[in-house]
PDB file of N, CA and C in Angstrom:
ATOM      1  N   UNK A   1      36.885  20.873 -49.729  1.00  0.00           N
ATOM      2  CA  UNK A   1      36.851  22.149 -50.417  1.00  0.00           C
ATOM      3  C   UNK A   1      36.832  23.255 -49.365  1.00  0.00           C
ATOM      4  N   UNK A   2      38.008  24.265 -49.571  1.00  0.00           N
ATOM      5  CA  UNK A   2      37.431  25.484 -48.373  1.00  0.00           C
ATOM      6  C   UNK A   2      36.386  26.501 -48.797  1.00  0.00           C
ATOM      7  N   UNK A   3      36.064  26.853 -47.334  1.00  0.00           N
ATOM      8  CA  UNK A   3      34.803  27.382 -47.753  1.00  0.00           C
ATOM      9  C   UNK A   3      35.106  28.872 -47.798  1.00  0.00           C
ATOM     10  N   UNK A   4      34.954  29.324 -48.861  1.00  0.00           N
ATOM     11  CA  UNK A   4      34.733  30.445 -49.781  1.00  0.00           C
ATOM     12  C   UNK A   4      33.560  31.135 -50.024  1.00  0.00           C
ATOM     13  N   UNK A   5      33.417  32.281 -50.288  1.00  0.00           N
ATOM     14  CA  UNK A   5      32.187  33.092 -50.834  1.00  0.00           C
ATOM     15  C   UNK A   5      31.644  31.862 -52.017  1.00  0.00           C
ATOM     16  N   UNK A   6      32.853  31.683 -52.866  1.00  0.00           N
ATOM     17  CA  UNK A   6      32.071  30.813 -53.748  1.00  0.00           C
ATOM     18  C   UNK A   6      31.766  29.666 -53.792  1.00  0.00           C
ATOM     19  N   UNK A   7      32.081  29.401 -52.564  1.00  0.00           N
ATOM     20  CA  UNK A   7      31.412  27.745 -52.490  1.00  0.00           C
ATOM     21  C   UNK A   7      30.323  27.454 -51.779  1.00  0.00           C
ATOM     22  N   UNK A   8      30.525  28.461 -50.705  1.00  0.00           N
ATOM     23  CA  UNK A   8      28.759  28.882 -50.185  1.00  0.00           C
ATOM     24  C   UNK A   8      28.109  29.598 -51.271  1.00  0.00           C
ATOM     25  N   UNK A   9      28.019  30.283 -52.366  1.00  0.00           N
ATOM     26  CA  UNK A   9      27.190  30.468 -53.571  1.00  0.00           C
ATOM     27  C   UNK A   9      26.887  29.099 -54.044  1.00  0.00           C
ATOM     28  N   UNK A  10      27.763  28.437 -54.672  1.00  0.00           N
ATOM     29  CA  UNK A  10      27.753  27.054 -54.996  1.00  0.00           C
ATOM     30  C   UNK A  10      26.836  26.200 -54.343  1.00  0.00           C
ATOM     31  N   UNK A  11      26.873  25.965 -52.850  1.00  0.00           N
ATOM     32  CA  UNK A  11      26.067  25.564 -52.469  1.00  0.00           C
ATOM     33  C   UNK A  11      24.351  26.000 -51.860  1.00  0.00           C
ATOM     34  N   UNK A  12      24.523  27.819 -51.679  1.00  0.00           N
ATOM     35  CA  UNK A  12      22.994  27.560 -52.287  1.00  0.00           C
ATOM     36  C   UNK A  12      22.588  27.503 -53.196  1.00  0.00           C
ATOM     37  N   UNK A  13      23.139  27.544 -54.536  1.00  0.00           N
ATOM     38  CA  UNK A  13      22.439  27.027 -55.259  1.00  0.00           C
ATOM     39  C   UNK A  13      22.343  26.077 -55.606  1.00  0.00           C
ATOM     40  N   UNK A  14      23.190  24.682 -55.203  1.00  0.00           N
ATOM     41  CA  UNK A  14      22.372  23.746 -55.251  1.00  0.00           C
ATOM     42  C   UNK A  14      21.328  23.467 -54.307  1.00  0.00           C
ATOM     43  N   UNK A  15      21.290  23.915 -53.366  1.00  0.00           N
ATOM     44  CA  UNK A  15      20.407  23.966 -52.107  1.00  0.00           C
ATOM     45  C   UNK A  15      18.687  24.282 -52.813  1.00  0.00           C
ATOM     46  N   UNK A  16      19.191  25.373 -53.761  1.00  0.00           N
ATOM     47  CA  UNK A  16      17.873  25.916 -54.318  1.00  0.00           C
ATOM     48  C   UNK A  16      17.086  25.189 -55.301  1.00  0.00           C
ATOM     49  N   UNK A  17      17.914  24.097 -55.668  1.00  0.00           N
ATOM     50  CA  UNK A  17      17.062  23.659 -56.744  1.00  0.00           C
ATOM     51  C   UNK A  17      16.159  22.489 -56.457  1.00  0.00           C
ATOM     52  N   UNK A  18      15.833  22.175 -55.343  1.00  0.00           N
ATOM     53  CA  UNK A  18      14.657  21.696 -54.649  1.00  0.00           C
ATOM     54  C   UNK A  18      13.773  22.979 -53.925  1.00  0.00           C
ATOM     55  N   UNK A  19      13.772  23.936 -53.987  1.00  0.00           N
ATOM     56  CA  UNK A  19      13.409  24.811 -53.184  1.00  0.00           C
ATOM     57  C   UNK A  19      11.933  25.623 -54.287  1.00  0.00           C
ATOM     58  N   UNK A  20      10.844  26.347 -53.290  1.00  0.00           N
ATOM     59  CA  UNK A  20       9.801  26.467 -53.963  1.00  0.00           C
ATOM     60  C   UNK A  20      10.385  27.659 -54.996  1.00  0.00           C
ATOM     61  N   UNK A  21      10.419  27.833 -55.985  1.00  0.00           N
ATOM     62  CA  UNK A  21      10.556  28.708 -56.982  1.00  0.00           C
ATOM     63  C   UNK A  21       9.910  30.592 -56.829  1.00  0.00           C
ATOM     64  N   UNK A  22       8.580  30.063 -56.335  1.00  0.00           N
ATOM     65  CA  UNK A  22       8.416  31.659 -55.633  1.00  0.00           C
ATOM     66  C   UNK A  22       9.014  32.072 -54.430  1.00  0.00           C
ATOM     67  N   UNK A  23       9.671  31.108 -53.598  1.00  0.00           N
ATOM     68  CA  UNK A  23      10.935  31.857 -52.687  1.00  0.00           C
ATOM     69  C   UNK A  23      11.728  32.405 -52.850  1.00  0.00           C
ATOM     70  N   UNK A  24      12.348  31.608 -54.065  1.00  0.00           N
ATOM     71  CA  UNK A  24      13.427  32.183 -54.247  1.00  0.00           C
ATOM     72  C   UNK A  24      13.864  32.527 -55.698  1.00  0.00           C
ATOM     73  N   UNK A  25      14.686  33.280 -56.199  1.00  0.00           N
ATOM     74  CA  UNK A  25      15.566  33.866 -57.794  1.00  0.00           C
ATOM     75  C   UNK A  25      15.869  32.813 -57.852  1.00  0.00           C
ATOM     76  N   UNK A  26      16.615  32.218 -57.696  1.00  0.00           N
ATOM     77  CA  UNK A  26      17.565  31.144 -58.036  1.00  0.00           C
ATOM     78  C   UNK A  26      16.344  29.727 -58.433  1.00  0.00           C
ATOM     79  N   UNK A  27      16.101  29.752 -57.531  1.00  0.00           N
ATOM     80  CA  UNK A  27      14.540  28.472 -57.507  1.00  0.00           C
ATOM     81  C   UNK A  27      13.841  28.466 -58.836  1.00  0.00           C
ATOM     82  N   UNK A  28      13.909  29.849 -59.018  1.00  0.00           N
ATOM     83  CA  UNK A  28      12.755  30.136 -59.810  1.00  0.00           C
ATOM     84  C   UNK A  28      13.178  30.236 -61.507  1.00  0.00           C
ATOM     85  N   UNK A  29      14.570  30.619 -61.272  1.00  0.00           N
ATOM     86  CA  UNK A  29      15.397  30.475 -62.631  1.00  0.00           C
ATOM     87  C   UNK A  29      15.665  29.054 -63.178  1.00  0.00           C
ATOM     88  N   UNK A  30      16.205  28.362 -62.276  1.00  0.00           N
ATOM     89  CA  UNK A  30      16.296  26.789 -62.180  1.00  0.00           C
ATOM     90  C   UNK A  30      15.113  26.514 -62.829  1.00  0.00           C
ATOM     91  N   UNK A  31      14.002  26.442 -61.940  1.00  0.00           N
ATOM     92  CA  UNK A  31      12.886  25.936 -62.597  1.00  0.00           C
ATOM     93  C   UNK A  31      12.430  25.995 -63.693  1.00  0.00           C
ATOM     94  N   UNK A  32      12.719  27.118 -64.632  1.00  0.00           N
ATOM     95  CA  UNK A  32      12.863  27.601 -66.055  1.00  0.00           C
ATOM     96  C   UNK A  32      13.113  27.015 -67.145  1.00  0.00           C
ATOM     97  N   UNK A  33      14.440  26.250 -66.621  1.00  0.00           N
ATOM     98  CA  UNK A  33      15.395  25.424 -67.133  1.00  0.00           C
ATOM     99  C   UNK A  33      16.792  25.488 -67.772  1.00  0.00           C
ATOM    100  N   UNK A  34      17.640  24.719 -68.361  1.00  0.00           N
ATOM    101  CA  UNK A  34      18.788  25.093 -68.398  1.00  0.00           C
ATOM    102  C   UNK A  34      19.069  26.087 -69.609  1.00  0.00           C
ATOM    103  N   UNK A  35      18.332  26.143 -70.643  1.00  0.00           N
ATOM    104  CA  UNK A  35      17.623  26.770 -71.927  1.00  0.00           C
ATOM    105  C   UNK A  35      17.577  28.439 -71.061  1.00  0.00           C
ATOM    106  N   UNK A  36      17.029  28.882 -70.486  1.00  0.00           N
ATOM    107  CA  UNK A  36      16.830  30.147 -69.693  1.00  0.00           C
ATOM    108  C   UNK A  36      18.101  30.650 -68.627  1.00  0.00           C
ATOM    109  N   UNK A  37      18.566  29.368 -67.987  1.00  0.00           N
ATOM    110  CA  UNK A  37      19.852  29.858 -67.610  1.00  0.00           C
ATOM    111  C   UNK A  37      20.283  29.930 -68.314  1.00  0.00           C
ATOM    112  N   UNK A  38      20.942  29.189 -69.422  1.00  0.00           N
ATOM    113  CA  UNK A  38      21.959  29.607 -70.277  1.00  0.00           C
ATOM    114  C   UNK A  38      21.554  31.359 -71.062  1.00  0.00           C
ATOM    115  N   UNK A  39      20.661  31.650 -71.333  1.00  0.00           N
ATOM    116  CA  UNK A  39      20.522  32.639 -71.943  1.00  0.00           C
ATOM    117  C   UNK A  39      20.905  33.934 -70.924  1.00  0.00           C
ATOM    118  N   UNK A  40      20.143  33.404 -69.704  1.00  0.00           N
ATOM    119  CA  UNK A  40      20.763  34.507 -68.472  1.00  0.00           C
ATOM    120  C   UNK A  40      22.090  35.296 -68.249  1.00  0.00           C
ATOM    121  N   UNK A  41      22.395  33.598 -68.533  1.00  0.00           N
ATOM    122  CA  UNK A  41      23.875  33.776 -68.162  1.00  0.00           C
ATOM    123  C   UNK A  41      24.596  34.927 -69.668  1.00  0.00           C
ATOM    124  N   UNK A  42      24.307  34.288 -70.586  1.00  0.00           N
ATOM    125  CA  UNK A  42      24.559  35.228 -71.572  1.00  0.00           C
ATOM    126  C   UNK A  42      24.556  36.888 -71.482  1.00  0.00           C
ATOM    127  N   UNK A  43      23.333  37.016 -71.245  1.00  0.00           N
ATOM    128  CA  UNK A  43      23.097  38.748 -70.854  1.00  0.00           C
ATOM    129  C   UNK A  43      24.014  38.851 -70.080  1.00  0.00           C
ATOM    130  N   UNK A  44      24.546  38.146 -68.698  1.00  0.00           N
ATOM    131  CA  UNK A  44      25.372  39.148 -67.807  1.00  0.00           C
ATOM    132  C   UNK A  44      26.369  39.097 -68.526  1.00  0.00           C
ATOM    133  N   UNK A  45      26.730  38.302 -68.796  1.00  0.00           N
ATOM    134  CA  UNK A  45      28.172  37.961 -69.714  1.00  0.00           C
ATOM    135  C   UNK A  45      28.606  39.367 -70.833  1.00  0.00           C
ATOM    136  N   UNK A  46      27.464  39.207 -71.375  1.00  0.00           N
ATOM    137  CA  UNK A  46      27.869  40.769 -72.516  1.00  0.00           C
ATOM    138  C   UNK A  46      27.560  41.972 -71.566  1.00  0.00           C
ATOM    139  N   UNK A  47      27.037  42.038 -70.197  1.00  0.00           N
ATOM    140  CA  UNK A  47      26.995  43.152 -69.352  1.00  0.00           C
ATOM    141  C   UNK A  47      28.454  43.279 -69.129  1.00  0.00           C
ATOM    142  N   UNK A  48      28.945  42.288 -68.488  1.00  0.00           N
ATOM    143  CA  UNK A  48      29.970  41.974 -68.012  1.00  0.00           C
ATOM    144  C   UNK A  48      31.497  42.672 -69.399  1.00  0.00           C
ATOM    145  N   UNK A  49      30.923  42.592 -70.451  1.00  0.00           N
ATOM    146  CA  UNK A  49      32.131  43.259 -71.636  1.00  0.00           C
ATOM    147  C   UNK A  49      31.777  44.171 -71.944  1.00  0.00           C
ATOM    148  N   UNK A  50      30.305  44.689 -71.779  1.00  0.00           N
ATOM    149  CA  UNK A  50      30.274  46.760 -71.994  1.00  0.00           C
ATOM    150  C   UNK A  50      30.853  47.033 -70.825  1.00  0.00           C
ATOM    151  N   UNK A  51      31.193  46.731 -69.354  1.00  0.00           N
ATOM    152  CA  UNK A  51      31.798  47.482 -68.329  1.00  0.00           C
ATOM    153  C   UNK A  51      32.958  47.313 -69.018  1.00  0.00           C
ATOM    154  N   UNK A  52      34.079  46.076 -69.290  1.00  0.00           N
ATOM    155  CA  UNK A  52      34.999  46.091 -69.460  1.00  0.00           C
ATOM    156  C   UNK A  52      35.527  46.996 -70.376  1.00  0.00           C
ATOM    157  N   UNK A  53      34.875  47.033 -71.655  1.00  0.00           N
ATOM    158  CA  UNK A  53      35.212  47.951 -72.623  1.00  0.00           C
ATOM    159  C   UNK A  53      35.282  49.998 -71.985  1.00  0.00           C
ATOM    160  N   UNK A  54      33.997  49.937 -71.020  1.00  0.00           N
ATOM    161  CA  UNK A  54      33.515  51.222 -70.685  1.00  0.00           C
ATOM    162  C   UNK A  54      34.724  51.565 -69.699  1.00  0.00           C
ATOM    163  N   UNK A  55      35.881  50.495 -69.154  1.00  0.00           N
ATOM    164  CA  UNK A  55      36.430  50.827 -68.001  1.00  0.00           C
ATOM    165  C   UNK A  55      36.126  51.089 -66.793  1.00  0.00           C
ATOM    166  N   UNK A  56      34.846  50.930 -66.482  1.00  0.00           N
ATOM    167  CA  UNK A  56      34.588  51.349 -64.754  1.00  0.00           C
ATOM    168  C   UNK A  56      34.680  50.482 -63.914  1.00  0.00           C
ATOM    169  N   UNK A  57      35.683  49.965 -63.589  1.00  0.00           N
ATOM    170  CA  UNK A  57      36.058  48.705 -62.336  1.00  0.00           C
ATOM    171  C   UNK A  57      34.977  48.655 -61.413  1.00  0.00           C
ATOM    172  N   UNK A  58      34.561  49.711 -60.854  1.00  0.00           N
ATOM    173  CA  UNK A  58      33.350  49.222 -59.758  1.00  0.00           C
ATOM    174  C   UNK A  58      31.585  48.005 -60.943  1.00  0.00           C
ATOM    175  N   UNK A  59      32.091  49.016 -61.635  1.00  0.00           N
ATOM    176  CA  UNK A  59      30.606  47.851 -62.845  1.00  0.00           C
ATOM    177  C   UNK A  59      31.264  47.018 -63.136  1.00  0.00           C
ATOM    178  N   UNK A  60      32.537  46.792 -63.410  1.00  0.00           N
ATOM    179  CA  UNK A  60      33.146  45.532 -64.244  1.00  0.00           C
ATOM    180  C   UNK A  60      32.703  44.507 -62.934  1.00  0.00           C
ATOM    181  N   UNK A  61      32.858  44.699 -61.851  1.00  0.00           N
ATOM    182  CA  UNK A  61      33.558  44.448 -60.698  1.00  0.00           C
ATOM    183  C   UNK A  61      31.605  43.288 -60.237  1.00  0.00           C
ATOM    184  N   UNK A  62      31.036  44.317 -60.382  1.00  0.00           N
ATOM    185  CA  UNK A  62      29.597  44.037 -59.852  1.00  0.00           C
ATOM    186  C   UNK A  62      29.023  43.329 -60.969  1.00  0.00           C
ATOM    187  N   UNK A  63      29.338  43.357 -62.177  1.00  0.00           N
ATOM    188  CA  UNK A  63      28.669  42.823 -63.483  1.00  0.00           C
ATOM    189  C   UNK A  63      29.573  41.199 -63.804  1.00  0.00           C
ATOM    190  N   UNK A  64      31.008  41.007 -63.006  1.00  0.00           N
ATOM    191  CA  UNK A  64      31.542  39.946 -63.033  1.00  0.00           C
ATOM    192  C   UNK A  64      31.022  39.140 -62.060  1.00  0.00           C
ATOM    193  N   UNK A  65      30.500  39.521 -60.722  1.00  0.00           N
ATOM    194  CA  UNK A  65      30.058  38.529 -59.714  1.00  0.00           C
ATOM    195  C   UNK A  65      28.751  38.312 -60.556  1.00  0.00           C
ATOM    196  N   UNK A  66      28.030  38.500 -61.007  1.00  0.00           N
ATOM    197  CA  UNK A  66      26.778  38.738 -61.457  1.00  0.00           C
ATOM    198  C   UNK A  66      27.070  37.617 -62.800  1.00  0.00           C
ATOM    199  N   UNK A  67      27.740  37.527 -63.714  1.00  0.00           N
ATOM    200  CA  UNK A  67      28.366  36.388 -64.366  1.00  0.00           C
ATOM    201  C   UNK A  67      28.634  35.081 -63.540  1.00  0.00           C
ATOM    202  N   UNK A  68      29.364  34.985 -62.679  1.00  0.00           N
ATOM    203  CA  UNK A  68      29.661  34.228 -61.882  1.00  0.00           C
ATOM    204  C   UNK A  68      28.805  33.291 -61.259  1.00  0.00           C
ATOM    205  N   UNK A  69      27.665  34.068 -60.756  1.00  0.00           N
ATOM    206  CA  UNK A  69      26.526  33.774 -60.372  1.00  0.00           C
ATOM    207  C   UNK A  69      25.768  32.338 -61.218  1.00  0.00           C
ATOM    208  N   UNK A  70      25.717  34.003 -62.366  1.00  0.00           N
ATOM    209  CA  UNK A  70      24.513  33.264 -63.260  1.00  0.00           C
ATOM    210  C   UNK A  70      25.134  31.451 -63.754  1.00  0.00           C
ATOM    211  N   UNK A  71      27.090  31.951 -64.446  1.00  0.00           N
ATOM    212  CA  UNK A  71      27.340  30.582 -64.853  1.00  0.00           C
ATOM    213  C   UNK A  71      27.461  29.425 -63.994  1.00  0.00           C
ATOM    214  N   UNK A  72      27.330  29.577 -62.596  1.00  0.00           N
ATOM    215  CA  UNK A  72      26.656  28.571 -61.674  1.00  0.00           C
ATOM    216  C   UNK A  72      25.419  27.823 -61.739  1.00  0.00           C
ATOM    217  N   UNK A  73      24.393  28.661 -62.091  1.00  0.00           N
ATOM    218  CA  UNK A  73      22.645  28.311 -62.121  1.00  0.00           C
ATOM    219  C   UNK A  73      22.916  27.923 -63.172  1.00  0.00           C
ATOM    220  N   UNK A  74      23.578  28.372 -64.350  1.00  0.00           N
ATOM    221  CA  UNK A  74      23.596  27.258 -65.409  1.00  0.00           C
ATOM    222  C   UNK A  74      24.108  26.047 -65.035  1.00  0.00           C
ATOM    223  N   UNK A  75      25.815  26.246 -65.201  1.00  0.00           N
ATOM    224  CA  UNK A  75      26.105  24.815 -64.550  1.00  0.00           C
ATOM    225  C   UNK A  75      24.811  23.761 -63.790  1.00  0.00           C
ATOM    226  N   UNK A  76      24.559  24.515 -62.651  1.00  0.00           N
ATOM    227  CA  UNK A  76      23.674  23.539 -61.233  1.00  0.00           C
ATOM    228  C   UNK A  76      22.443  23.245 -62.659  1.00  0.00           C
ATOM    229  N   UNK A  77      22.029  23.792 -63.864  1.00  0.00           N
ATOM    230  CA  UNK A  77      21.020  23.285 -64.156  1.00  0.00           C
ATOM    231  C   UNK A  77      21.653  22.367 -64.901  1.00  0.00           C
ATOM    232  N   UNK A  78      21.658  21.984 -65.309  1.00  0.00           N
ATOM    233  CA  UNK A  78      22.682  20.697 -65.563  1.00  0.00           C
ATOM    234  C   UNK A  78      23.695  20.174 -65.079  1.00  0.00           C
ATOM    235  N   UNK A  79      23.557  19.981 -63.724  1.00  0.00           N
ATOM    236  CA  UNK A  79      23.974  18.814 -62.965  1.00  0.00           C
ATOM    237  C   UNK A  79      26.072  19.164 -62.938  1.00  0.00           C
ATOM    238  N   UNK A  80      26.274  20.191 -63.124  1.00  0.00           N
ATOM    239  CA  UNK A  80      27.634  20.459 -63.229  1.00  0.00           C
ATOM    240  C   UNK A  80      27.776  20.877 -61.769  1.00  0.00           C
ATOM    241  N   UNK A  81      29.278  20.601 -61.021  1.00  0.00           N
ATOM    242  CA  UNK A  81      29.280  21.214 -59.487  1.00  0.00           C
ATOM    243  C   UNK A  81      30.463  21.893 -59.629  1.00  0.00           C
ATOM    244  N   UNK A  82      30.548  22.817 -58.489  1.00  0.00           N
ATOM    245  CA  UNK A  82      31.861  23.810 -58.622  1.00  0.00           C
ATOM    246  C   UNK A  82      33.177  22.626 -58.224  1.00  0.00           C
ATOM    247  N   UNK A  83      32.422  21.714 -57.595  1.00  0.00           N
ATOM    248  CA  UNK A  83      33.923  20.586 -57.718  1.00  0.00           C
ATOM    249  C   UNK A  83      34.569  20.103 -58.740  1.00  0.00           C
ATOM    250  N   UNK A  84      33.650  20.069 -59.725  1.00  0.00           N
ATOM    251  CA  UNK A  84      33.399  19.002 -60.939  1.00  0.00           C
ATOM    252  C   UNK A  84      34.302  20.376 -61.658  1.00  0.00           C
ATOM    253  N   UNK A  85      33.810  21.228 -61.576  1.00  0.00           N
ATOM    254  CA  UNK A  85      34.968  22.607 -62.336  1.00  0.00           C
ATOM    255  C   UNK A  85      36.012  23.014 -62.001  1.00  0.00           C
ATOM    256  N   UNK A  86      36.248  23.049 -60.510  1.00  0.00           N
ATOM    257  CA  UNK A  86      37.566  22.854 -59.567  1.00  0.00           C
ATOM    258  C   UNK A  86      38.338  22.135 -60.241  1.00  0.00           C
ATOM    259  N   UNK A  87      37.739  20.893 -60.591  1.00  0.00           N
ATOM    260  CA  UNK A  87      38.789  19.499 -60.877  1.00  0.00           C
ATOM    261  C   UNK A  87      39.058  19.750 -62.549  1.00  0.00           C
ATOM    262  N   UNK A  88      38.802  20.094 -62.768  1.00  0.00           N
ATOM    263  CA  UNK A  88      38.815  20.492 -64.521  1.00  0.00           C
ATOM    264  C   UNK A  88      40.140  21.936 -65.142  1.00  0.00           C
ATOM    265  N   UNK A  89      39.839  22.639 -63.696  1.00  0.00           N
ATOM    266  CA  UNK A  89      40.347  23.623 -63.297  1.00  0.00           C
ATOM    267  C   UNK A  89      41.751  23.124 -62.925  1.00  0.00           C
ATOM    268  N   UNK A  90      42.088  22.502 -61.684  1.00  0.00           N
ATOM    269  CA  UNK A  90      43.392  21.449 -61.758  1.00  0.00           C
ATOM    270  C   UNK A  90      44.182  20.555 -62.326  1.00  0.00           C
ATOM    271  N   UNK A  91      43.073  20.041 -63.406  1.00  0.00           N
ATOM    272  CA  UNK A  91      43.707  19.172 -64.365  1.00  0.00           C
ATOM    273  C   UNK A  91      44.322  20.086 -65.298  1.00  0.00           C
ATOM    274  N   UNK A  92      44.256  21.433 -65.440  1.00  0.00           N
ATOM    275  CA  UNK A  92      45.042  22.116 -66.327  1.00  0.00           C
ATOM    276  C   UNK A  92      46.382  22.762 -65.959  1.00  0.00           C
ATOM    277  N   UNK A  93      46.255  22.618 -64.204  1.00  0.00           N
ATOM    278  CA  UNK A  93      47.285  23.984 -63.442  1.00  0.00           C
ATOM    279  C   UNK A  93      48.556  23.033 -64.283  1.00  0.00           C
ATOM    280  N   UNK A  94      49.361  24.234 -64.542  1.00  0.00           N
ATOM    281  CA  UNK A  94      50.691  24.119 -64.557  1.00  0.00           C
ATOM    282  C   UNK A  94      50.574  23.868 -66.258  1.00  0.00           C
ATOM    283  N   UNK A  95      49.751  23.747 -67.071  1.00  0.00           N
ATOM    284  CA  UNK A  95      49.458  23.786 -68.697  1.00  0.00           C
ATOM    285  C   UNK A  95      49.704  24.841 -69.293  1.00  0.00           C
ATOM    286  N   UNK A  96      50.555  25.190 -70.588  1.00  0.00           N
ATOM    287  CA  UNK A  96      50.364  26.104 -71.189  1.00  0.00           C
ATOM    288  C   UNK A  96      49.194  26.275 -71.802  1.00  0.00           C
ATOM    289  N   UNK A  97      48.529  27.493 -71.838  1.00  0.00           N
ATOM    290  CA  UNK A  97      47.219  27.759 -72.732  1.00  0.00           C
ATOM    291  C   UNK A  97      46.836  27.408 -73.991  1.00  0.00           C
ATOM    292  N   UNK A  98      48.158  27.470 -74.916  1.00  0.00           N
ATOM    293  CA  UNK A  98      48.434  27.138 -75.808  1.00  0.00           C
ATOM    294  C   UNK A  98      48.206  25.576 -76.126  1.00  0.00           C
ATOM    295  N   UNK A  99      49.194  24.922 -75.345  1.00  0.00           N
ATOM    296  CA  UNK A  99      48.882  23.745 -75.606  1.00  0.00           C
ATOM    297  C   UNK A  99      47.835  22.741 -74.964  1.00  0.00           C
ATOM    298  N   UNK A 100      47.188  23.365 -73.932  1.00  0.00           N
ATOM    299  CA  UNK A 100      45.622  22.775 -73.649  1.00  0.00           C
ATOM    300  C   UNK A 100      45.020  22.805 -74.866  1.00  0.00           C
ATOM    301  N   UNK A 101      44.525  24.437 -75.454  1.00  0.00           N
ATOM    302  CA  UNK A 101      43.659  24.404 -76.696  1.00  0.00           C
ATOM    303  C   UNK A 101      44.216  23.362 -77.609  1.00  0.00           C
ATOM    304  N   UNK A 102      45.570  23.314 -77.977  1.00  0.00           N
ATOM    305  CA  UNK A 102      45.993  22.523 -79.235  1.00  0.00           C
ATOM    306  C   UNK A 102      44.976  21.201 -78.470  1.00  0.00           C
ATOM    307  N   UNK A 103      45.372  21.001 -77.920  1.00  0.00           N
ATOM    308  CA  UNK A 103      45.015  19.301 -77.443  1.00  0.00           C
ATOM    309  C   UNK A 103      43.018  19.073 -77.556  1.00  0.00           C
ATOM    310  N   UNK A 104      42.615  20.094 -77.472  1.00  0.00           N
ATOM    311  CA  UNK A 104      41.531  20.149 -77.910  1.00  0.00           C
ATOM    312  C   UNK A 104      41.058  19.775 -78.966  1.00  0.00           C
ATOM    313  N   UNK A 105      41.960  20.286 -79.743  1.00  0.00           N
ATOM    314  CA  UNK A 105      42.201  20.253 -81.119  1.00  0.00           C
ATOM    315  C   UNK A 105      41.303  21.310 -81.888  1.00  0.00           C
TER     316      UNK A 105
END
């Protein structure tokens, strides 16, 4: 995997989830559980669509890494890796959108 902003995110946070919880945000969210990330992640997520709607690229911009983030600590709380999404991510390249969802059904 090259190493990217987001794969060094990726990997501290898995790094963090052995880590003491009052060190660190991430530690400490983890520790919470995946029930609390997921909800986290939620809030930035609808942060993330009042910028979009509001138009201000610099908030869209800061409120999308901030999504990004969070749907990591979810993922990492349940055992999901940015590889494991990479590869999920590749198994679609070259798919129409369309017909992924159909196949979903």
């Amino acid at each position: 995997m090259t190493d990217t902003a987001l794969t060094r995110l990726a990997a501290t946070i898995a790094a963090r989830k052995s880590a003491d919880p009052d060190s660190s945000w991430t530690a400490k969210l983890l520790a919470k559980g995946p029930e609390k990330c997921a909800e986290k992640f939620g809030e930035e997520a609808v942060e993330a669509i009042i910028e979009a709607v509001k138009g201000d690229r610099a908030r869209l911009t800061s409120e999308a890494a901030d999504v990004i983030y969070h749907l990591l600590v979810m993922c990492a709380a349940r055992d999901v890796t940015l590889a494991e999404i990479e590869a999920e991510l590749a198994a679609r390249d070259g798919q129409s959108g369309l017909a992924e969802k159909a196949a979903r059904g």
